[in-house]
Protein backbone atom coordinates (compact mmCIF):
# COMPACT_ATOMS: atom_id res chain seq x y z
CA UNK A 1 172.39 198.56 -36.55
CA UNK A 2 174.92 200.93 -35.46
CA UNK A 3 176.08 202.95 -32.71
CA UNK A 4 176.39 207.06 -33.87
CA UNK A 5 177.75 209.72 -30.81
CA UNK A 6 176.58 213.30 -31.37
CA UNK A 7 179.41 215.83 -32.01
CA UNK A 8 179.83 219.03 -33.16
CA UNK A 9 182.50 221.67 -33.52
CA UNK A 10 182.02 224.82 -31.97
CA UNK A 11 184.47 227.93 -32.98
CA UNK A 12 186.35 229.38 -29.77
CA UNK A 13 184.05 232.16 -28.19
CA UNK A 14 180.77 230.15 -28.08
CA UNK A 15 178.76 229.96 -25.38
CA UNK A 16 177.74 226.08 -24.26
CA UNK A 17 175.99 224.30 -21.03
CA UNK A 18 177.98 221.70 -19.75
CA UNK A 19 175.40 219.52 -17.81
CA UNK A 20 177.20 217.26 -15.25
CA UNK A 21 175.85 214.57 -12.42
CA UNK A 22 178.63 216.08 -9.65
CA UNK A 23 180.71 219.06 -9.79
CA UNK A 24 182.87 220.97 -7.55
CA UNK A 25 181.48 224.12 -8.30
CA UNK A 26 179.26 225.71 -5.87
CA UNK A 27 176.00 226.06 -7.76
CA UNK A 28 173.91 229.64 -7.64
CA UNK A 29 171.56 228.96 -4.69
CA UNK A 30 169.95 231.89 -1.81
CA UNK A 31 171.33 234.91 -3.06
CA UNK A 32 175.02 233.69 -2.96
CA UNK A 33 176.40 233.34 -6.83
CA UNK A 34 178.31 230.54 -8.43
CA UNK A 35 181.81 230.01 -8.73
CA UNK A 36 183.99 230.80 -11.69
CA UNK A 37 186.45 228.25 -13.06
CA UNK A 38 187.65 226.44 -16.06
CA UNK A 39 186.24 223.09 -17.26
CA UNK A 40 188.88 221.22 -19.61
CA UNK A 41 189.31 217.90 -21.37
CA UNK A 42 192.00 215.45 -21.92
CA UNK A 43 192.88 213.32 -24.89
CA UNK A 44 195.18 209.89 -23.65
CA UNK A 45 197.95 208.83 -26.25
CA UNK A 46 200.12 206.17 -25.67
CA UNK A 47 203.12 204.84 -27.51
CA UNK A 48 204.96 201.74 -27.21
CA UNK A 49 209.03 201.03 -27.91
CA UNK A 50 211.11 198.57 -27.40
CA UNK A 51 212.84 200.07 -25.32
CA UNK A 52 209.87 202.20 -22.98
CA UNK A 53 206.06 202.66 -23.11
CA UNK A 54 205.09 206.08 -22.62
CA UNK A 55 201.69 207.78 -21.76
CA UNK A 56 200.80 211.56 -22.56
CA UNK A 57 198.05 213.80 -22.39
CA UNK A 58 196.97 216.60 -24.35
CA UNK A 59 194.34 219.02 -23.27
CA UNK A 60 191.20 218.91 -25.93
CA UNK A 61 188.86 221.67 -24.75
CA UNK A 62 189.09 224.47 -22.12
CA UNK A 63 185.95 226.16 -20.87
CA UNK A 64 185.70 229.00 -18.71
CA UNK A 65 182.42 228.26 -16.18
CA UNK A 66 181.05 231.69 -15.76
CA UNK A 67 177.69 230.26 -13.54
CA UNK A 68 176.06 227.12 -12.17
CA UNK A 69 172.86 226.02 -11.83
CA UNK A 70 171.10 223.31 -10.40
CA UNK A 71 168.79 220.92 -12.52
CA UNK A 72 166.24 217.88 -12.31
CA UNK A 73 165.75 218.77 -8.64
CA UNK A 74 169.35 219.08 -7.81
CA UNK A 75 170.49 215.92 -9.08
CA UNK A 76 172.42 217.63 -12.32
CA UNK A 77 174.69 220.60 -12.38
CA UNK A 78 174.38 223.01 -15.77
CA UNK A 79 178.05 224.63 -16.04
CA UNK A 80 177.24 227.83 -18.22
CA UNK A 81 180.39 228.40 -20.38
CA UNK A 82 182.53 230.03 -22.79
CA UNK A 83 184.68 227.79 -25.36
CA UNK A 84 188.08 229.12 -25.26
CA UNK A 85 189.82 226.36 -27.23
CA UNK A 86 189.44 223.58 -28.63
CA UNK A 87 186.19 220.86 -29.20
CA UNK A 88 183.57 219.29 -27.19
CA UNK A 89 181.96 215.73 -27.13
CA UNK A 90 179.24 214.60 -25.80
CA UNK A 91 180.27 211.84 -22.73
CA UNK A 92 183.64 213.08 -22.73
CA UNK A 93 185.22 213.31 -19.22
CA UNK A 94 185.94 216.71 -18.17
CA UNK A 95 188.02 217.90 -15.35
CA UNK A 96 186.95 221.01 -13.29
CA UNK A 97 188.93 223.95 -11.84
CA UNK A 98 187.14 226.33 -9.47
CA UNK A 99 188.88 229.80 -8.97
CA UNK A 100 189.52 229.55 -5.37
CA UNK A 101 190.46 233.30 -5.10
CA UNK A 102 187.21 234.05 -6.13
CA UNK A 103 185.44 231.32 -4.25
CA UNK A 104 187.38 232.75 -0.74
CA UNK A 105 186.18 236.44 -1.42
CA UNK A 106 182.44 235.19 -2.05
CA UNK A 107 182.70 233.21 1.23
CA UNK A 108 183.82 236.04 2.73
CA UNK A 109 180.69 238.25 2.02
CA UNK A 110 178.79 235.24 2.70
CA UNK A 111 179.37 235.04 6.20
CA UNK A 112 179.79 238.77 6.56
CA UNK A 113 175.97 238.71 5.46
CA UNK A 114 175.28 236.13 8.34
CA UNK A 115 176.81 238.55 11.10
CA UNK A 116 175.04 241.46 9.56
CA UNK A 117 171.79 240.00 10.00
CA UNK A 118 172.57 238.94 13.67
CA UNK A 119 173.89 242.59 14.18
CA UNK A 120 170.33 243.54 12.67
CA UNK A 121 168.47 241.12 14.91
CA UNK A 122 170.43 242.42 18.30
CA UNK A 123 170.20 246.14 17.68
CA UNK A 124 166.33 246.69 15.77
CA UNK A 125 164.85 243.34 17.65
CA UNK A 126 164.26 239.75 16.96
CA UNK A 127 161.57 240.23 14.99
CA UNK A 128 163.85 241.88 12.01
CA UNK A 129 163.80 239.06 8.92
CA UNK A 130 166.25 238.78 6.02
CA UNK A 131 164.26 239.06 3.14
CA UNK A 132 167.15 238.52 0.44
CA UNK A 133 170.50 238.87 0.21
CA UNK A 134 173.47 238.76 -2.55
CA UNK A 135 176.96 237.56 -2.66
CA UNK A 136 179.09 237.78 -5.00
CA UNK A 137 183.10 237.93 -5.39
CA UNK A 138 183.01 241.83 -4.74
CA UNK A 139 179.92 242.87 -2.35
CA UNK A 140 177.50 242.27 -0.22
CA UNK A 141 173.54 242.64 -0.19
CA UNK A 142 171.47 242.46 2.61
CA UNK A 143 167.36 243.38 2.13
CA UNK A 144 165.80 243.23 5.41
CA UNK A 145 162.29 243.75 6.83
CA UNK A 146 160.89 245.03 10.41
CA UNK A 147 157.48 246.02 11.55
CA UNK A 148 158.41 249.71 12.19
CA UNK A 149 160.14 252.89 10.68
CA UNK A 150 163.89 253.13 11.53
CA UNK A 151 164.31 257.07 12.77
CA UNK A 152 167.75 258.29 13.71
């Protein structure tokens, strides 16, 4: 019997799902989108002299994440991505890079939604309900519903 790994070689441009156990990528979830970020791999070489041993890395495979999305109930994290360089293994180790510029303006709309619906609540009345919202790197969504026609 023996052991076979799946691998393929996919030509720069391709679009793969990178399905990991823990991320640090904020996963699409109530209106608020994912983050953005690069997923890369590493290859370990190491020589040996007489004189020095010496350990390098070379990076493999970079990814750009363009989405997230949680699977199997939350337990897995599918990283939807673009191949920029490079190939992909299955079980290789990956290492993650959230753009934290983009991460810091959708947090900013996010909580900019959250005051917007208390706004909503103190002016038109506790009974006014978020219905949906969206947040994303450049703007804010708020849907809301009340019992009664807004006149000016």
């Amino acid at each position: 019997m023996s052991a076979a790994m799946l691998c393929c070689v996919l030509p720069a441009g391709v679009k793969v799902d990178v399905v990991l156990d823990r991320t640090p990528f904020y996963a699409e979830s109530g209106g608020q989108v994912a983050d953005t970020g690069l997923l890369s791999t590493t290859s370990s070489s190491s020589s040996s002299s007489d004189a020095a041993s010496t350990s390098s890395s070379e990076t493999e495979a970079v990814l750009h994440v363009a989405d997230v999305q949680k699977g199997a109930g939350g337990r897995l994290f599918v990283h939807n991505c673009v191949l920029q360089e490079g190939s992909l293994t299955v079980g290789q180790q990956v290492t993650a890079e959230v753009d934290l510029v983009q991460r810091r303006r959708i947090k900013a709309h996010h909580t900019a939604t959250h005051l917007l619906q208390s706004a909503l609540k103190q002016v038109l009345g506790q009974d006014t309900c978020q219905q949906g919202s969206l947040c994303d790197a450049n703007r804010l969504r708020c849907v809301f519903d009340i019992c009664w026609v807004i006149s000016t």
